[in-house]
Protein backbone atom coordinates (compact mmCIF):
# COMPACT_ATOMS: atom_id res chain seq x y z
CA UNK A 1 199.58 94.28 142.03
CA UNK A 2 197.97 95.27 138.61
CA UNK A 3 199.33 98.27 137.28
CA UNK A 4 195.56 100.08 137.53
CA UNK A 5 196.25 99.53 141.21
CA UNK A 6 198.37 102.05 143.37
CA UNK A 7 199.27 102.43 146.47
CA UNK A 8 198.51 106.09 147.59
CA UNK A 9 198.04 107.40 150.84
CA UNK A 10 195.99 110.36 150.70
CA UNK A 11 194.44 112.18 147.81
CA UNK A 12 194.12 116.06 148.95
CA UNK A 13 191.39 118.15 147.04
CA UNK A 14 191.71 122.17 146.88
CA UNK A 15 195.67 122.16 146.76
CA UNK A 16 197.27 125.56 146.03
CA UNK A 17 201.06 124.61 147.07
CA UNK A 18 201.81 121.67 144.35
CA UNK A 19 201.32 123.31 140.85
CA UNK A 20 199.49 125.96 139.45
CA UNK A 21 195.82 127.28 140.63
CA UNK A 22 193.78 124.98 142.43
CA UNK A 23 194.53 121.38 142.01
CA UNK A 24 194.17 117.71 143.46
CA UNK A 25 197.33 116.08 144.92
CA UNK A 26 197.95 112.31 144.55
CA UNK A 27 200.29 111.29 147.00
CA UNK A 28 201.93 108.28 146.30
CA UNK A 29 203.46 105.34 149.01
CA UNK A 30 207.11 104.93 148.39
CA UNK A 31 210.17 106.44 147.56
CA UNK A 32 213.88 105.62 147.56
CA UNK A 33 215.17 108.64 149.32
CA UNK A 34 214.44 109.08 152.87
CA UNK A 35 215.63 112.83 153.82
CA UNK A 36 216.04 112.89 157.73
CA UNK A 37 213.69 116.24 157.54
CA UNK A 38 210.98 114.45 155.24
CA UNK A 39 207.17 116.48 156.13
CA UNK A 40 205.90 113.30 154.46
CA UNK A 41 207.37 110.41 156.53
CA UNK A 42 204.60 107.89 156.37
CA UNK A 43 204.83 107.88 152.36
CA UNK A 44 208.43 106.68 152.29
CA UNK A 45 207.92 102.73 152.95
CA UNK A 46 206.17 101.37 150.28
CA UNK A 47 203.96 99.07 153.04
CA UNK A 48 201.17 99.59 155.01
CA UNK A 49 202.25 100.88 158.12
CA UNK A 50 200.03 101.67 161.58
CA UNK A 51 199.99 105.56 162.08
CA UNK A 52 198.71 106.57 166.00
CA UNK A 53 197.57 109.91 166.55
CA UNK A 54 197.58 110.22 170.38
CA UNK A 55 196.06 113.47 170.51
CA UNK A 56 192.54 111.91 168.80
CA UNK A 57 192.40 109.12 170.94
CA UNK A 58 189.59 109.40 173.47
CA UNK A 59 190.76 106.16 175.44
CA UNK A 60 187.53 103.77 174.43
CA UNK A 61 189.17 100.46 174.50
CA UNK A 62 187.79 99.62 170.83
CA UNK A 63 191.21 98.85 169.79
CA UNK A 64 192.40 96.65 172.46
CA UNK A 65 189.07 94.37 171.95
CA UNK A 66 189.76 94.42 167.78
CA UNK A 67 193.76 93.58 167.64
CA UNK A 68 193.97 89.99 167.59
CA UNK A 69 197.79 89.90 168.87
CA UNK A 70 196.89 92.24 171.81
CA UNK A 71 199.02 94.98 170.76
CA UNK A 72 196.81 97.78 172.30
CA UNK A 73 196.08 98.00 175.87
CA UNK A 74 194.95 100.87 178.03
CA UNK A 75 197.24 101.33 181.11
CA UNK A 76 196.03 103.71 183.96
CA UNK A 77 194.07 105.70 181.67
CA UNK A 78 196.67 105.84 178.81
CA UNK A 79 196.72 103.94 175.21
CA UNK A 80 199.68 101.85 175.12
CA UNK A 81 200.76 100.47 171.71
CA UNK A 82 203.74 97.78 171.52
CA UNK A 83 204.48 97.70 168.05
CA UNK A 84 206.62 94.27 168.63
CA UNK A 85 203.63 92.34 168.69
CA UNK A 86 201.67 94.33 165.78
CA UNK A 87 201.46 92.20 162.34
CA UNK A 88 199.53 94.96 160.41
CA UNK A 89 196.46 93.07 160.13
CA UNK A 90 194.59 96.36 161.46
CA UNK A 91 191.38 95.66 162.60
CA UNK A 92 192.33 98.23 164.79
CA UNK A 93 192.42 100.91 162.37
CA UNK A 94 188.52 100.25 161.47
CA UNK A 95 187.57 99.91 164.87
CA UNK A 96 188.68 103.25 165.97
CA UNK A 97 185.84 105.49 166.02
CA UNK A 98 188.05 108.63 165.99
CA UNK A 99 190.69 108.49 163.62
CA UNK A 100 193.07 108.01 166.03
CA UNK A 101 194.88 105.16 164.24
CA UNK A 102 195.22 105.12 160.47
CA UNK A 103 197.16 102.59 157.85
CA UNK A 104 198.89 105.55 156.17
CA UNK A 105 198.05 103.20 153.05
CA UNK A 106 195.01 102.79 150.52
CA UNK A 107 194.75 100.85 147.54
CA UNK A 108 193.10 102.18 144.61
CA UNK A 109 192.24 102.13 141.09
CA UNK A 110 193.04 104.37 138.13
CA UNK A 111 188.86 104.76 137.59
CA UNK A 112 188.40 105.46 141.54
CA UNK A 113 191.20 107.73 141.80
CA UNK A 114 190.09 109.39 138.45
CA UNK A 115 186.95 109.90 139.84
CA UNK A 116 188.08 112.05 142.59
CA UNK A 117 190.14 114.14 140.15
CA UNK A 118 187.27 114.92 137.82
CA UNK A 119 185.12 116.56 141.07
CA UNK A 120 186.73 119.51 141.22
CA UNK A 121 187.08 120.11 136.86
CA UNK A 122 185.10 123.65 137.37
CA UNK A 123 188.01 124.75 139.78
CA UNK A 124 190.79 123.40 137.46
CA UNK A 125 189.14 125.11 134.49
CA UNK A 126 188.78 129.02 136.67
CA UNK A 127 191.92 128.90 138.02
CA UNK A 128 194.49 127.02 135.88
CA UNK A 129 194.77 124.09 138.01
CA UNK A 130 194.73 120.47 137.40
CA UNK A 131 196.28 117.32 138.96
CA UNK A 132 199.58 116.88 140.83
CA UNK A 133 201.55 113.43 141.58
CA UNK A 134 203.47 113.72 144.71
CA UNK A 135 204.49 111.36 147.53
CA UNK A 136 206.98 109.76 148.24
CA UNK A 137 207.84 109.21 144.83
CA UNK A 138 205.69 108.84 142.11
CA UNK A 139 208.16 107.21 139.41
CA UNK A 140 208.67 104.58 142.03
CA UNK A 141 205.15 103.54 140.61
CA UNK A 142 205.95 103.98 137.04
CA UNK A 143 202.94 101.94 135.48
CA UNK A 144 200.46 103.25 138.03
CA UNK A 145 201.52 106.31 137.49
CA UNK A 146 201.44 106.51 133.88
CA UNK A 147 197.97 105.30 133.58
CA UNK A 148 196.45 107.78 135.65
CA UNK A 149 198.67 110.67 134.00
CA UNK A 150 196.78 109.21 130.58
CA UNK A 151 193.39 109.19 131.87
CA UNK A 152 193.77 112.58 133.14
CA UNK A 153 195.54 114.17 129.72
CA UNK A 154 192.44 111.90 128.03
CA UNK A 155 190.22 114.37 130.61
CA UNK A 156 191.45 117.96 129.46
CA UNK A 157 193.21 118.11 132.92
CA UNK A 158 196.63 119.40 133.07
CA UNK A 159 199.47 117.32 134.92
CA UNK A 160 202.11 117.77 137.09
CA UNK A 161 204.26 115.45 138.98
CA UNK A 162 206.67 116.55 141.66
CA UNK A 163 209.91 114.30 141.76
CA UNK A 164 213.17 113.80 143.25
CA UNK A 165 214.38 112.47 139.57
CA UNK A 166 216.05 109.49 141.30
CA UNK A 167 214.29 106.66 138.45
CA UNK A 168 215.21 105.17 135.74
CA UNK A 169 215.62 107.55 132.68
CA UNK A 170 213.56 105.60 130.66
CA UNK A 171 211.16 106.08 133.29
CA UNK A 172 210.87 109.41 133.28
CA UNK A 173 211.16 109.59 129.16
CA UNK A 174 208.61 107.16 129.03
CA UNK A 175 206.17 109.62 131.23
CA UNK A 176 207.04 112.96 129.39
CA UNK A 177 204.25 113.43 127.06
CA UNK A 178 202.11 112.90 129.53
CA UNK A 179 203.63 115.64 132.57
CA UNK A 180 202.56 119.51 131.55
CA UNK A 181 204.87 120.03 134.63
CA UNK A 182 207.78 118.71 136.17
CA UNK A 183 208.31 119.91 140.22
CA UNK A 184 211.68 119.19 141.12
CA UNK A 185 213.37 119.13 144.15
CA UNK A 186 216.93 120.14 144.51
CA UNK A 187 218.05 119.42 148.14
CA UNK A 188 222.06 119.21 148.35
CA UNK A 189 224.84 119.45 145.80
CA UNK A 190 227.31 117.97 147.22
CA UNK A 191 226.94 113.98 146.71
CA UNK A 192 228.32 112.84 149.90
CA UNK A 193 226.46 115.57 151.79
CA UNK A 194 223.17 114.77 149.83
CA UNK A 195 223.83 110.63 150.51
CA UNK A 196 224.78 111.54 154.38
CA UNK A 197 221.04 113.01 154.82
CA UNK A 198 219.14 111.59 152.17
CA UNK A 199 220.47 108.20 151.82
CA UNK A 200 221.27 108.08 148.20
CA UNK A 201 224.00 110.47 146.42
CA UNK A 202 222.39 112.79 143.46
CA UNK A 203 224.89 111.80 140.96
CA UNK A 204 221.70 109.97 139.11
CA UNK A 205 219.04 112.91 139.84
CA UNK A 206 221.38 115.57 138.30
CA UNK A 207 222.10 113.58 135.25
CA UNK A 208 218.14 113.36 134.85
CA UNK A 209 217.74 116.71 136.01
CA UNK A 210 220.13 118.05 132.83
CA UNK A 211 218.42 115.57 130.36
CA UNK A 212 214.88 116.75 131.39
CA UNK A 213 215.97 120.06 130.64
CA UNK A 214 217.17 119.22 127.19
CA UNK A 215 214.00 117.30 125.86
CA UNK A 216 212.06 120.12 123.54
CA UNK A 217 208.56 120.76 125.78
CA UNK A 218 210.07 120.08 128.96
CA UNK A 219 208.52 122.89 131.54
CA UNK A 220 210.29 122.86 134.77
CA UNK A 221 209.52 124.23 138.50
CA UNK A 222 212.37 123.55 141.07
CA UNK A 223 211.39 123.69 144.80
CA UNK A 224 214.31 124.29 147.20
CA UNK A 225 213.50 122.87 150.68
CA UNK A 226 215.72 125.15 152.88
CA UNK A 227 216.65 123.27 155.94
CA UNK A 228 218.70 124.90 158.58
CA UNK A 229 221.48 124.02 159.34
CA UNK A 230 221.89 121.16 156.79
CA UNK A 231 221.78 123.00 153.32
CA UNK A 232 221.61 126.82 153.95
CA UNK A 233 225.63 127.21 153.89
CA UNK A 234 226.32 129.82 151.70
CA UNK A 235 228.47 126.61 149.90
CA UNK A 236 225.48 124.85 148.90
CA UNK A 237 223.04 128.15 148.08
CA UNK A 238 225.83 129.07 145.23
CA UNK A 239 226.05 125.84 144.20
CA UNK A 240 222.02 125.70 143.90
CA UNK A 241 222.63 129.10 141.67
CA UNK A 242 225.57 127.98 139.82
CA UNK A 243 222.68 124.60 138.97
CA UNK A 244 219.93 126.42 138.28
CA UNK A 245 221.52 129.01 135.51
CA UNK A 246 222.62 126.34 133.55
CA UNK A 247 218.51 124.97 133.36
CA UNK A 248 217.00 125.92 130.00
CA UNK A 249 213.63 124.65 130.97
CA UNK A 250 213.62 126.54 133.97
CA UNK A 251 209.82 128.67 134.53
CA UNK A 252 210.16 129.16 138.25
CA UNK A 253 212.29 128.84 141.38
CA UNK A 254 210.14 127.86 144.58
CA UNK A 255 212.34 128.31 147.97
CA UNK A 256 210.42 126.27 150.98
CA UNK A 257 211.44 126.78 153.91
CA UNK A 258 211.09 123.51 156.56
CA UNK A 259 208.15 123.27 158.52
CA UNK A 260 207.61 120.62 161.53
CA UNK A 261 204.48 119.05 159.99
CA UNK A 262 206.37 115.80 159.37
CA UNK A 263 207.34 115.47 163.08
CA UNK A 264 204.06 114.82 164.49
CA UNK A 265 203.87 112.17 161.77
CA UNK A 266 206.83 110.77 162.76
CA UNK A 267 205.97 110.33 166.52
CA UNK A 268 202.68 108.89 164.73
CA UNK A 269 204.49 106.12 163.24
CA UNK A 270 206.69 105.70 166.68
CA UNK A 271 209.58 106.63 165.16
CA UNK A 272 212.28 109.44 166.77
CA UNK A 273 213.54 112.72 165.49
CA UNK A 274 215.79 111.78 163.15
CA UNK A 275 217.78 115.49 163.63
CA UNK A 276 217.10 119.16 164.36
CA UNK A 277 216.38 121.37 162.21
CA UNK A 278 214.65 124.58 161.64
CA UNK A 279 213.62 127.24 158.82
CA UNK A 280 216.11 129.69 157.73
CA UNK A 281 216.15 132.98 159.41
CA UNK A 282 214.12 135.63 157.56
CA UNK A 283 217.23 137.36 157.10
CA UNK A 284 218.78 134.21 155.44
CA UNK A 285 215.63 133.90 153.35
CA UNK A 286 215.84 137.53 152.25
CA UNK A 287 219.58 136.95 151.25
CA UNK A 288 219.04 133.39 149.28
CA UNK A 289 216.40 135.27 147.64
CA UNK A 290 218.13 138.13 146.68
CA UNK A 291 220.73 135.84 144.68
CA UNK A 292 218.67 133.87 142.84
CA UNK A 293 216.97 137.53 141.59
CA UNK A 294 220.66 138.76 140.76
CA UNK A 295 221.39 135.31 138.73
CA UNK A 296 217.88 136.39 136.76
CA UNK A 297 216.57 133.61 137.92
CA UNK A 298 212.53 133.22 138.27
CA UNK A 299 212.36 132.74 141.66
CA UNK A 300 208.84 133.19 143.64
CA UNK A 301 207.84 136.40 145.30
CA UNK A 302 208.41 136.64 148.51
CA UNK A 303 205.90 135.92 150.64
C-alpha cells in the first residue's frame, strides 16, 4: 500500500479527551500490543475485520441474500453469523441498511483524510485544538503517519499523537518535528506483569519513553489507564511515581480510569471477555491522586 494510503478506522470530529481544546482524532488500524482491557479492540489487527452490532440489527435478511459464502442466516427470528465460513469479502457490510455490520476498516488518503481535518480549523483556532493520531498504534504506520503529520504542520494545525512508544526509535525521531504533543501511555512497570497482560514487555517503551524526554522540544502528556485489579497495587502506583519524577518533559499527568466501552466491541467482533476488570474505587482514585500531587507532579484535576 502507498504510503499516502492508511488504514484508519474511524476519524472522530469534536474530540475533547485526546489533546488539548477541541480536536479531530485519527484512529489508526494496528498495533503490536494487545492489552486484555483494550476500549479500542477492533483497531488492534491491522486487517479488515467484520464488526456485528446485534442491537442495530432489525432482522431484514439483506445480509443473508448479499454474503456469497452464506455466512448470515436468520434462525427463528434471530441473525446468526458463523464466522467459519466468512472470507471478508463484505458485501454484507454495504448491504446492511442499518449499520448493523461494519468492516472496522477504511482506506484512505493523506488529501481525503486532510480534508476532514481542515473542517473544523475555526474550532482548532478558538479553543487550542488541532489534530490527534491515535489507534491502535500510529507508529505502526510510520510513513502514513508522517505524511499526514506534514500536511497538517504545512496547515497551521497543531499535532499530537498518542502512543504506546513500542517502535522503532528511529521511528519516533524521525516523526519529532512534526508531533507538538506526545500522549503516552504508561500501563505496568513491571516487565513480566506488563508482557502477561499486554503481550509485549516495556523494556523497549521505557527506553523510548527516557529518550523522548531528553530530545530539546519534546512536550509530553502521560495518560495512566487505571485498571482494577491489574495495575492499581499500591506496587505499581509508586512505581508509576518513582517514573514519572524522573520525566523532564513532563506538562501533565492524565489518570483514566477503565470504562467498558471496548466490551461491546469485543462481543461485536465475536470475541470473549478477555478478563474482569473494573475502575478504581473513588477512594483509590482520590488516593493515586493525592500522590502524584505530593511528588509535584502535574497531574489533572479531579474530575
Amino acid at each position: 500500500m502507498p504510503p499516502t494510503q492508511g488504514r484508519i478506522t474511524r476519524l472522530q470530529r469534536f474530540s475533547t479527551q485526546d489533546g488539548p481544546g477541541i480536536r479531530t482524532t485519527v484512529f489508526l488500524k494496528g498495533c503490536p500490543l494487545e492489552c486484555l482491557w483494550c476500549h479500542n479492540p477492533e483497531a488492534i489487527r491491522p486487517g479488515a475485520e467484520l464488526m456485528y452490532f446485534e442491537e442495530r440489527c432489525r432482522r431484514c435478511g439483506a445480509c443473508v441474500e448479499a454474503c456469497p459464502q452464506a455466512a448470515h442466516r436468520l434462525q427463528d427470528g434471530r441473525h446468526e453469523l458463523d464466522r467459519a465460513r466468512c472470507r471478508l469479502q463484505l458485501a454484507c457490510v454495504a448491504a446492511c441498511p442499518f449499520g448493523a455490520l461494519e468492516a472496522g476498516l477504511k482506506t484512505m488518503s493523506v488529501p481525503r483524510v486532510l480534508e476532514v481535518l481542515l473542517r473544523d480549523q475555526a474550532y482548532y483556532r478558538g479553543s487550542g485544538g488541532g489534530v490527534t493520531l491515535s489507534g491502535g498504534e500510529p507508529l505502526a504506520q510510520p510513513e502514513f503517519s508522517g505524511a499526514l503529520l506534514r500536511e497538517a504542520k504545512a496547515a497551521g494545525l497543531h499535532t499530537a499523537v498518542d502512543t504506546c512508544l513500542h517502535a522503532p526509535w528511529e521511528t519516533i525521531a524521525g516523526l519529532q518535528s512534526l508531533v507538538d504533543l506526545w500522549l503516552v501511555d504508561v500501563k505496568l512497570v513491571d516487565p513480566a506483569a506488563h508482557e502477561r497482560f499486554t503481550g509485549l514487555p516495556n523494556t523497549l517503551i521505557l527506553e523510548n519513553l527516557k529518550k523522548l524526554d531528553r530530545l530539546p522540544a519534546a512536550r509530553l502528556w502521560v495518560r495512566l489507564p487505571l485498571i482494577d485489579p491489574l495495575n492499581t497495587g499500591p506496587e505499581n502506583l509508586a512505581g508509576i511515581v518513582e517514573l514519572l519524577r524522573s520525566l523532564r518533559s513532563l506538562a501533565r499527568v492524565q489518570p483514566l480510569p477503565y470504562h467498558e466501552l471496548g466490551l461491546v466491541k469485543q462481543k461485536s467482533l465475536g470475541r470473549p471477555e478477555r478478563g474482569a476488570f473494573s475502575a478504581p474505587s473513588a477512594e483509590k482514585l482520590r488516593g493515586f491522586r493525592r500522590s502524584l500531587r505530593e511528588a509535584k507532579l502535574p497531574v489533572d484535576a479531579e474530575e
